[in-house]
Protein backbone atom coordinates (compact mmCIF):
# COMPACT_ATOMS: atom_id res chain seq x y z
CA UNK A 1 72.61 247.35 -18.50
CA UNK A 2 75.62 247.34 -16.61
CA UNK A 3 78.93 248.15 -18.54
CA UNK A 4 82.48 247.94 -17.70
CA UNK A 5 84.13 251.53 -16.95
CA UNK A 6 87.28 253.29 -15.89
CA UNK A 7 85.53 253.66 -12.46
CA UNK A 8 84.57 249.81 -11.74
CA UNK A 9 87.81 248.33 -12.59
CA UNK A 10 89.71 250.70 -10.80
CA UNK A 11 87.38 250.09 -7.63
CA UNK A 12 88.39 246.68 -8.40
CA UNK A 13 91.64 246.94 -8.47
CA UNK A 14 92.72 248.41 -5.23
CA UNK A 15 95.11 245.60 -4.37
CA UNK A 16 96.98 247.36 -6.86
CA UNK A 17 96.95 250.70 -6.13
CA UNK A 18 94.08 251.58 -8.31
CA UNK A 19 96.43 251.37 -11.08
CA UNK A 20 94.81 249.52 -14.05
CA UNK A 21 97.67 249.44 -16.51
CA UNK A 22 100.07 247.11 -14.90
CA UNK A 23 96.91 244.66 -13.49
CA UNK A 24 97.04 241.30 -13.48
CA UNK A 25 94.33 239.87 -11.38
CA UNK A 26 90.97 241.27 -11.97
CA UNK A 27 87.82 240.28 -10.64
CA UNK A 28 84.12 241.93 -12.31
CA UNK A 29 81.95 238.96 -10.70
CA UNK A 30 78.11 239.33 -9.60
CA UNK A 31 78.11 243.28 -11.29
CA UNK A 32 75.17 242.17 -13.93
CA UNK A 33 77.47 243.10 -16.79
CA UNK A 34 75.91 241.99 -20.57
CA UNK A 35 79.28 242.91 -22.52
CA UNK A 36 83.04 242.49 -22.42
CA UNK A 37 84.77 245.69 -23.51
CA UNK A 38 87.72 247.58 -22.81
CA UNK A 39 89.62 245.27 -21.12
CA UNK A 40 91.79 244.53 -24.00
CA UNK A 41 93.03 248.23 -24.00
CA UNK A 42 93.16 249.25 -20.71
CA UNK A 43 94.13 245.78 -18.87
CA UNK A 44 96.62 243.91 -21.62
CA UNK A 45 98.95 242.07 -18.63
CA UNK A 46 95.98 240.65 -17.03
CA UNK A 47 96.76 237.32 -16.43
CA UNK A 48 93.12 236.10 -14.39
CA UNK A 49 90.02 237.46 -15.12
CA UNK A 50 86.72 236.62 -13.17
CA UNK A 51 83.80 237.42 -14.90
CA UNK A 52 81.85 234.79 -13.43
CA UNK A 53 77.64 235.46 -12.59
CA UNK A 54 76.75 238.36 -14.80
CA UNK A 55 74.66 238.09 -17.88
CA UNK A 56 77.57 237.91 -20.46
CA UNK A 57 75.71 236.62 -24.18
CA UNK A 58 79.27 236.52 -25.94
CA UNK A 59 82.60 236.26 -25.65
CA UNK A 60 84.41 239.01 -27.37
CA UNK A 61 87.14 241.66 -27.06
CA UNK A 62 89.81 239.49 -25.27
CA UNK A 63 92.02 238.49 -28.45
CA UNK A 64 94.55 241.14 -27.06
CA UNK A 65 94.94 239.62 -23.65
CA UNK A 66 98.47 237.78 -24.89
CA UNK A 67 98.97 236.91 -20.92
CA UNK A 68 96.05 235.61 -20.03
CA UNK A 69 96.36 232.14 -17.87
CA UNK A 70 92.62 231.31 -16.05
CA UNK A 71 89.23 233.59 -17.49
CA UNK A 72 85.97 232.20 -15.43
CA UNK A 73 82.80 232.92 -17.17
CA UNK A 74 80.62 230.13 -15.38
CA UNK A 75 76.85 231.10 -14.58
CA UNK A 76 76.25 233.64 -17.91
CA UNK A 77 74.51 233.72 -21.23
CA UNK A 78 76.66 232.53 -23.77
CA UNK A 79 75.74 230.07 -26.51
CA UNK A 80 78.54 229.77 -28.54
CA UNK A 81 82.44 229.41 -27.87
CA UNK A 82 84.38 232.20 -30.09
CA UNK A 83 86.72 234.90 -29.86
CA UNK A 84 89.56 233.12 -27.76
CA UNK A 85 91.80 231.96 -30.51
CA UNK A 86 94.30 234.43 -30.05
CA UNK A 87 94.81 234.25 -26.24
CA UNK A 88 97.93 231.62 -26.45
CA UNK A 89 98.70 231.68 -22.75
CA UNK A 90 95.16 230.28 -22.04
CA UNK A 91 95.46 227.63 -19.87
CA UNK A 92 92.25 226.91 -17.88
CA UNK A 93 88.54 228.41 -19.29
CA UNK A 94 85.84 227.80 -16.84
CA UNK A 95 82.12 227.91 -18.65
CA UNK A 96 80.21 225.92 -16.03
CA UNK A 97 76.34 226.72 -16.26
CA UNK A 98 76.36 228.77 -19.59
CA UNK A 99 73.79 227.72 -22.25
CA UNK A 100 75.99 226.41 -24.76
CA UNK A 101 74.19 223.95 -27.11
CA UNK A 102 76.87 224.48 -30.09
CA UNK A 103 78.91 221.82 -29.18
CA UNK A 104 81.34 222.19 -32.27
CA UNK A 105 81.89 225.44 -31.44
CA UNK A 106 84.77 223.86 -29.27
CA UNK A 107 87.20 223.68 -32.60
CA UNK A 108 88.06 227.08 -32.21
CA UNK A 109 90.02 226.32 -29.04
CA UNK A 110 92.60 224.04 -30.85
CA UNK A 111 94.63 226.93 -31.33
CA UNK A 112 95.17 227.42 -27.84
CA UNK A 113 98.03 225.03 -27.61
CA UNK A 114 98.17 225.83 -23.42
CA UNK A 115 94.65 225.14 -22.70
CA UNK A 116 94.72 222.42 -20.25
CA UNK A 117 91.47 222.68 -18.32
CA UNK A 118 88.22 223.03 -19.64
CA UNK A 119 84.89 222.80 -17.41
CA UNK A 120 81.46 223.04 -19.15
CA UNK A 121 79.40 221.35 -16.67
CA UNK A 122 75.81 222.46 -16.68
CA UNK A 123 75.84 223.02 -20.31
CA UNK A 124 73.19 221.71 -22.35
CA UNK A 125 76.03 220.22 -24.74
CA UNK A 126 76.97 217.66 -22.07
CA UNK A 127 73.58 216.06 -22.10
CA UNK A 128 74.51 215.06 -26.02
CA UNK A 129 75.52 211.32 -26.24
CA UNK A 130 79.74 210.56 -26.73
CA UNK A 131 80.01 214.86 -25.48
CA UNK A 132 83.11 213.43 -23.42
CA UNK A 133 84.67 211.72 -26.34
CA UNK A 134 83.83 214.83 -28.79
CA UNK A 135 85.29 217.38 -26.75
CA UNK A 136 88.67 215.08 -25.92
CA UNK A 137 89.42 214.18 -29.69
CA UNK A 138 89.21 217.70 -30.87
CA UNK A 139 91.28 218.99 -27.99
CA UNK A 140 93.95 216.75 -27.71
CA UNK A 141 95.80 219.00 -25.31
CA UNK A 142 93.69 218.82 -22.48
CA UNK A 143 94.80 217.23 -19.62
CA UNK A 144 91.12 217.53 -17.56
CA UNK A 145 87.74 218.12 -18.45
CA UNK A 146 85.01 219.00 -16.12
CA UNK A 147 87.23 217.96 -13.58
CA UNK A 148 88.30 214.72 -14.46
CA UNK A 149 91.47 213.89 -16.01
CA UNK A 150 91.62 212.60 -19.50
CA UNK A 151 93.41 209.14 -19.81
CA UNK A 152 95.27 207.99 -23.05
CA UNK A 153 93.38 204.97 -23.12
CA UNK A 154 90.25 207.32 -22.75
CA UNK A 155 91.89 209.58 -25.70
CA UNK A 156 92.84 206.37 -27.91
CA UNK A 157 89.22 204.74 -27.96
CA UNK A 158 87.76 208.20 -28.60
CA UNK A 159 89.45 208.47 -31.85
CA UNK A 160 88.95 205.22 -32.99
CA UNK A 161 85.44 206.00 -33.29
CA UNK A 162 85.63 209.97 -34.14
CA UNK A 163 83.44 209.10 -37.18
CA UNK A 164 80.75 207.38 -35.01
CA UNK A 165 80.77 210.18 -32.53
CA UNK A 166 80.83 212.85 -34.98
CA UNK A 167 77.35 211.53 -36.47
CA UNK A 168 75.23 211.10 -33.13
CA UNK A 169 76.73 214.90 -31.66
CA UNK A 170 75.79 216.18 -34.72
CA UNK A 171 72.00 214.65 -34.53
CA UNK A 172 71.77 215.55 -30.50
CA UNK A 173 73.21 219.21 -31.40
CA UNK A 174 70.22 219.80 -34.31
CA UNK A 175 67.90 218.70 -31.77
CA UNK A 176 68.49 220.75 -29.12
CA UNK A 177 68.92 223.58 -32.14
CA UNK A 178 64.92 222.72 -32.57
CA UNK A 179 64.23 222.79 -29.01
CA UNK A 180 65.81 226.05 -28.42
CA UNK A 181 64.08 227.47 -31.83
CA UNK A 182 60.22 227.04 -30.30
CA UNK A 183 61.94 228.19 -27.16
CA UNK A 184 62.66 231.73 -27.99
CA UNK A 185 59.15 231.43 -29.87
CA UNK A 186 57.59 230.74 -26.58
CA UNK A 187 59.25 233.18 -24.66
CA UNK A 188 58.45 236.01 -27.47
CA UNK A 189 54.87 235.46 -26.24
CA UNK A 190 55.77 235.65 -23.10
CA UNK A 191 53.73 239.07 -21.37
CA UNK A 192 56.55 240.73 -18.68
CA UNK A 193 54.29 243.43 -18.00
CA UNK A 194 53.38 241.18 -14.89
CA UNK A 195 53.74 242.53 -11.50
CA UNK A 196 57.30 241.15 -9.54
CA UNK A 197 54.87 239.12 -7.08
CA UNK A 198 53.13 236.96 -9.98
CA UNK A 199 56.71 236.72 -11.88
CA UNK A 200 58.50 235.40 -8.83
CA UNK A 201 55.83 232.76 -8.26
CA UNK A 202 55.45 231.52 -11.59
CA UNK A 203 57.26 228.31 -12.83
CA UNK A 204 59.66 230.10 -15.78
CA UNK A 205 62.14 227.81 -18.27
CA UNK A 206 65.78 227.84 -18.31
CA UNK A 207 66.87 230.09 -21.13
CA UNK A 208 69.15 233.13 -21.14
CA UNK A 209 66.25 235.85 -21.80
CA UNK A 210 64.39 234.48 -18.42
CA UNK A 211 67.96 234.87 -16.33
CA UNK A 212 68.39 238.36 -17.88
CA UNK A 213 64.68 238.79 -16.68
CA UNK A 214 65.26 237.49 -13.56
CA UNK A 215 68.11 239.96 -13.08
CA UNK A 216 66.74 243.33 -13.61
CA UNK A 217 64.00 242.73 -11.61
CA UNK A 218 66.17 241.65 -8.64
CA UNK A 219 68.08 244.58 -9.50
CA UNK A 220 64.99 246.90 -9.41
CA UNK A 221 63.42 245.34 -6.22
CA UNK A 222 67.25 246.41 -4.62
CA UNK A 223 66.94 249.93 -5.65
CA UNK A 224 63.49 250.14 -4.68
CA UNK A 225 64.19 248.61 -1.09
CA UNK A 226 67.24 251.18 -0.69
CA UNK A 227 64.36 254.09 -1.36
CA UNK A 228 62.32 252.99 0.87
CA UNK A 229 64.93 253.18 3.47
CA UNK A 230 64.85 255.66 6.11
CA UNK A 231 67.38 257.81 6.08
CA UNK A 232 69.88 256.94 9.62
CA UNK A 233 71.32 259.63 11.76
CA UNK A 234 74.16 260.98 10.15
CA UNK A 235 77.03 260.86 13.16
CA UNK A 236 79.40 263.67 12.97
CA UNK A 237 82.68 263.10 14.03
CA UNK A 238 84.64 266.46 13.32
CA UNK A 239 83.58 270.15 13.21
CA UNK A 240 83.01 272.20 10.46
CA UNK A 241 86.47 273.10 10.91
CA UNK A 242 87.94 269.87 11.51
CA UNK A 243 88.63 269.02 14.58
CA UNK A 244 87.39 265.40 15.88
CA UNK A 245 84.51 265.42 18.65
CA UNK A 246 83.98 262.80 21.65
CA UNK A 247 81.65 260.23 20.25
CA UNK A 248 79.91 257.20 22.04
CA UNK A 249 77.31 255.78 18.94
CA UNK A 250 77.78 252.40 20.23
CA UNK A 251 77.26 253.18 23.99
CA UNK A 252 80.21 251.25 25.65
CA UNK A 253 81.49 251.74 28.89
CA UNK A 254 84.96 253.22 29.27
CA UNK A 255 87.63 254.88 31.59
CA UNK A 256 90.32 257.06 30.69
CA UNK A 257 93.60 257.43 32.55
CA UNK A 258 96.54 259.97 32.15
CA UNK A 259 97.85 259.50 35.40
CA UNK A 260 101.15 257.69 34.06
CA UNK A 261 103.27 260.74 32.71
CA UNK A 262 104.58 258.32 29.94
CA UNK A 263 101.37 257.31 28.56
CA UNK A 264 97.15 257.23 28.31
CA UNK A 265 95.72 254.60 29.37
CA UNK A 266 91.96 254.03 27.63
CA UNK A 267 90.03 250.71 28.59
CA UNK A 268 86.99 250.36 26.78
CA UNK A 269 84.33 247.33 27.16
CA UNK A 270 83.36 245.68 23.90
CA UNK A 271 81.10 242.93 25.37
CA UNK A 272 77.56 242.39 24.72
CA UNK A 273 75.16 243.95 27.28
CA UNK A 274 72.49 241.54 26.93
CA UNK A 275 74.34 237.78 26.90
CA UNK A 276 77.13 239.03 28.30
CA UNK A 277 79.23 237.21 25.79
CA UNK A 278 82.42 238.77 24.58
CA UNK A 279 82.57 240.34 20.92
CA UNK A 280 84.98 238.68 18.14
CA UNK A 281 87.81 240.97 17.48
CA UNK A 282 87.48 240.74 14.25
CA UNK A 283 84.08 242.72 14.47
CA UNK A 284 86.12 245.73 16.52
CA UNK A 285 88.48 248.03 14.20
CA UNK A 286 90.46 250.44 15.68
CA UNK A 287 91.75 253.72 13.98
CA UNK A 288 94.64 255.79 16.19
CA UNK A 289 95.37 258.87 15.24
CA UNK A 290 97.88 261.99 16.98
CA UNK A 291 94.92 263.54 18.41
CA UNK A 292 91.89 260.98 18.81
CA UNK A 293 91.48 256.98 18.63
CA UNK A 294 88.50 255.79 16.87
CA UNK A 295 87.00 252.35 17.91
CA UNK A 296 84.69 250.98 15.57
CA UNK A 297 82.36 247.89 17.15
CA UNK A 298 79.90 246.27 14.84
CA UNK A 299 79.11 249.35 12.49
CA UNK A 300 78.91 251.62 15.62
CA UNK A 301 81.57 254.61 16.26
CA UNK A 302 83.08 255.22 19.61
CA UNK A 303 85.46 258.21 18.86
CA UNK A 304 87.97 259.68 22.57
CA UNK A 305 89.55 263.14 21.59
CA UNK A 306 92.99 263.09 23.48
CA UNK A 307 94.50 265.92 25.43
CA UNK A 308 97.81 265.64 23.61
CA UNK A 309 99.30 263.90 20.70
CA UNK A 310 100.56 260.44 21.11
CA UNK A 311 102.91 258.14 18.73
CA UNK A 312 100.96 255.65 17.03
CA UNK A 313 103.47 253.63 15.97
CA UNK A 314 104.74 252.96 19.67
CA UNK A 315 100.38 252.17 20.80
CA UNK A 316 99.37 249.04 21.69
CA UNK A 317 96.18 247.16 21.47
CA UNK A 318 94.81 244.37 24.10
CA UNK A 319 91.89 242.06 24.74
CA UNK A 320 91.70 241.03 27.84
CA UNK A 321 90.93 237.05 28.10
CA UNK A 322 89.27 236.98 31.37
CA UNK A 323 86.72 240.02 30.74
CA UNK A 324 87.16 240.30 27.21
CA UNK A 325 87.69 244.56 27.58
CA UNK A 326 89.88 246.59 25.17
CA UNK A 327 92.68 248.32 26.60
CA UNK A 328 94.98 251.02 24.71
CA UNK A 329 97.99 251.75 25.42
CA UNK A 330 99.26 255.21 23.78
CA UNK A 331 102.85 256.95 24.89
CA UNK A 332 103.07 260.44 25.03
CA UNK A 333 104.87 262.29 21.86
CA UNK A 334 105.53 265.25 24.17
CA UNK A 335 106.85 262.86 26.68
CA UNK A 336 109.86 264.62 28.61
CA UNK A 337 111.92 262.66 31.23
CA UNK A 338 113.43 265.45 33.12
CA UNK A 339 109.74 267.46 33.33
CA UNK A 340 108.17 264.22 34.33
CA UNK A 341 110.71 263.94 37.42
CA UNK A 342 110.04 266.95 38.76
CA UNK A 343 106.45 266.93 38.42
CA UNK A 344 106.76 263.27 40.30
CA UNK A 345 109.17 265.15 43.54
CA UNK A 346 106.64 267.55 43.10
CA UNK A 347 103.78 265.58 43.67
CA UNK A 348 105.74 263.91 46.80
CA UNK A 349 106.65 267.25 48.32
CA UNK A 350 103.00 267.98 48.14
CA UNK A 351 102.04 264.49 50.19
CA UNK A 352 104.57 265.08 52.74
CA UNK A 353 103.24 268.31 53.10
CA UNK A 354 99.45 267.00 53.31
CA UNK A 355 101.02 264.31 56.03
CA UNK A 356 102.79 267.12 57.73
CA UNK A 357 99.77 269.21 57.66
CA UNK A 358 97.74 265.95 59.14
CA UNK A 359 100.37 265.54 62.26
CA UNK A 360 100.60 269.39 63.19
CA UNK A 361 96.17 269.06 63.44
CA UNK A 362 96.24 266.03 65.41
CA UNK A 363 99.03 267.69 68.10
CA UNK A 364 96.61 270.77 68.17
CA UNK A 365 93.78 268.59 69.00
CA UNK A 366 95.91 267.10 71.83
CA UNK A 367 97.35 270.04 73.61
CA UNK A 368 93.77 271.60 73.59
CA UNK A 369 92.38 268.61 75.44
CA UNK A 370 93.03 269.49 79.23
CA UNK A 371 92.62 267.54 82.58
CA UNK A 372 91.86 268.74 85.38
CA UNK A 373 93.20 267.26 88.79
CA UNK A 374 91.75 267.91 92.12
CA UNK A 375 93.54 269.79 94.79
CA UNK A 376 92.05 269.76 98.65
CA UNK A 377 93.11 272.76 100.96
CA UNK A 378 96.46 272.90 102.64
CA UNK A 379 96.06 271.90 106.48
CA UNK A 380 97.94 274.66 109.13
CA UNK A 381 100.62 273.61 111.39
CA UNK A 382 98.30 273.13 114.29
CA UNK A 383 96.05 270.61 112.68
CA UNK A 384 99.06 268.72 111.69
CA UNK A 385 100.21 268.27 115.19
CA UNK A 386 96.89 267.37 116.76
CA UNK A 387 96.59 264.50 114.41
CA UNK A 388 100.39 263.44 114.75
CA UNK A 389 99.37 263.15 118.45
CA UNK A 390 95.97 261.44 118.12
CA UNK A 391 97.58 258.84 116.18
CA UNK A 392 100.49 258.21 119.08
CA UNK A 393 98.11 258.01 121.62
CA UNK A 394 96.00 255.66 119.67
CA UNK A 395 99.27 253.64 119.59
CA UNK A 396 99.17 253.65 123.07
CA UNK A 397 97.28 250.69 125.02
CA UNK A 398 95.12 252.03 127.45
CA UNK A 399 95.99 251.40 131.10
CA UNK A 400 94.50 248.23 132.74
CA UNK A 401 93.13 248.68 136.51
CA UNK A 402 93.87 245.83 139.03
């Protein structure tokens, strides 16, 4: 049995602060509670209350919830209408797919003056003949039920046969009170000890002990699958001493950049490996902190420890639409104009030196190269003039003989 506690309802109420006492939304749905307690004197300015698929058998313990507007108890246990008398600011009670049979329990909500919707579909009530009729005379202040708005035509004929109507409800309701008698007879026979295989595959009858049936072994087939569970690697993301540690759980491909004084520069790629298809952001949360960014894809932690703190206020977070990567921009906290100027002149003083460096090689390598030229021996004076003369006397035509 699951009860209502200090520790649910403040889990619950989170979009408050965890504060229970000044609540006024609350929402217990699907938690497999049986009873209704507390709520009276720990949430009194709740004005909507969910409450809807658990295994309520009776409504009680709301008469102090003066503030209550809308209370949903559709898909529970309960029988009989009761207990709301004193909530005056009721205005809309949701019972769809309860098993309530006692159709004239419905008097007791006259006294809710505000009560404009009512919805009891799936009831076995609204199988008895003139239920519409019934339920409209004796709450003349609805406006719908079940959805559909009551008419005053609809309203006038009803109560010009009230007395009719009265008698054939009456004779439906005693029958159904029969039926439901050899029904909990039946069911009291009924052997449970059955294993969860045989149970599920068995035909079973609608009736309030087979849902709560129904439930605990659903319940006990969850607990036993979360056993059986093997326990996942625990990923640690800090030291014993807490500092945060470079994690890659979901295996993504990233670069890191720090070359901008200003900023860091992380690009990480959140696609799918396989399809190559690009991952919705809303399956990606990011978490930036001074120190470390934490990128959470799918479940999986991808956690960068930083070399210095950054301002996470000033960070900024992009998809990009043609490859569908995540880049982060974070500035620098530490970030210092004047420092990063001189580091900058003294990064160019160091390329001109590099170039400078470059040039005085490539000189080296050219004045080491030498060529060589040639050089015949120097001719005397003599030699010079015998071939000055040879050449003259070649210019000379020899002598012709007559």
């Amino acid at each position: 049995m699951v009860r209502i506690t200090e520790q649910l309802i403040r889990k619950k109420s989170e979009h408050n602060d965890g504060i229970i006492g000044t609540l006024e939304e609350l929402s217990l749905h699907q938690e497999n509670v049986e009873k209704i307690e507390y709520l009276g004197d720990w949430c009194k300015n709740l004005e909507i209350l969910y409450l809807q698929s658990n295994l309520i058998a009776k409504i009680e313990n709301l008469h102090k919830l003066k503030k209550l507007l809308y209370l949903n108890l559709a898909i529970n246990n309960i029988e009989t209408i009761e207990n709301l008398e004193r909530c005056e600011s009721l205005e809309k009670l949701d019972l769809t797919l309860n098993f309530i049979g006692d159709i004239q329990s419905i008097r007791c909500l006259t006294a809710n003056a505000n009560l404009k919707h009512l919805y009891l579909t799936g009831n076995p009530c609204t199988d008895f003949r003139e239920y519409r009729n019934y339920v409209i005379t004796h709450l003349p202040q609805l406006d719908t039920l079940d959805n559909v708005e009551v008419k005053r035509s609809e309203r006038i004929t009803a109560l010009q046969k009230l007395d009719e109507t009265e008698k054939v409800v009456v004779k439906d309701q005693r029958k159904y009170e029969e039926f439901r008698r050899l029904q909990k007879e039946r069911l009291g026979k009924v052997d449970y000890n059955i294993s969860d295989e045989v149970f599920w595959q068995t035909t079973s009858e609608h009736a309030p002990e087979v849902r709560v049936e129904m439930a605990k072994r659903a319940r006990k087939r969850e607990d036993t699958s979360d056993k059986n569970k093997k326990d996942k690697r625990v990923v640690s993301l800090f030291t014993k001493d807490g500092r945060p540690l470079n994690v890659n759980q979901a295996k993504l491909d990233f670069k890191f950049s720090d070359e901008d004084p200003k900023e860091f520069v992380l690009d990480i790629g959140v696609y799918k490996k396989v399809s190559k298809r690009y991952l919705d952001s809303n399956l990606i949360g990011i978490d930036l902190q001074p120190i470390y960014v934490k990128v959470t894809v799918k479940g999986k932690v991808f956690q960068f420890v930083l070399p210095e703190e950054i301002s996470t206020d000033k960070s900024i977070a992009q998809r990009s639409q043609t490859t569908g990567r995540l880049v982060l921009r974070m500035p620098k906290i530490k970030y210092n104009a004047l420092f990063a100027k001189k580091i900058r002149q003294e990064k160019n003083m160091h390329e001109i030196d590099e170039k400078r460096e470059d040039r005085c090689q490539k000189n080296e390598n050219t004045t080491l190269r030498r060529e060589y030229l040639e050089v015949q021996p120097q001719k005397n004076l003599l030699d010079r003039m015998r071939e000055d003369s040879s050449k003259e006397k070649s210019d000379i035509p020899p002598l012709e003989i007559f």
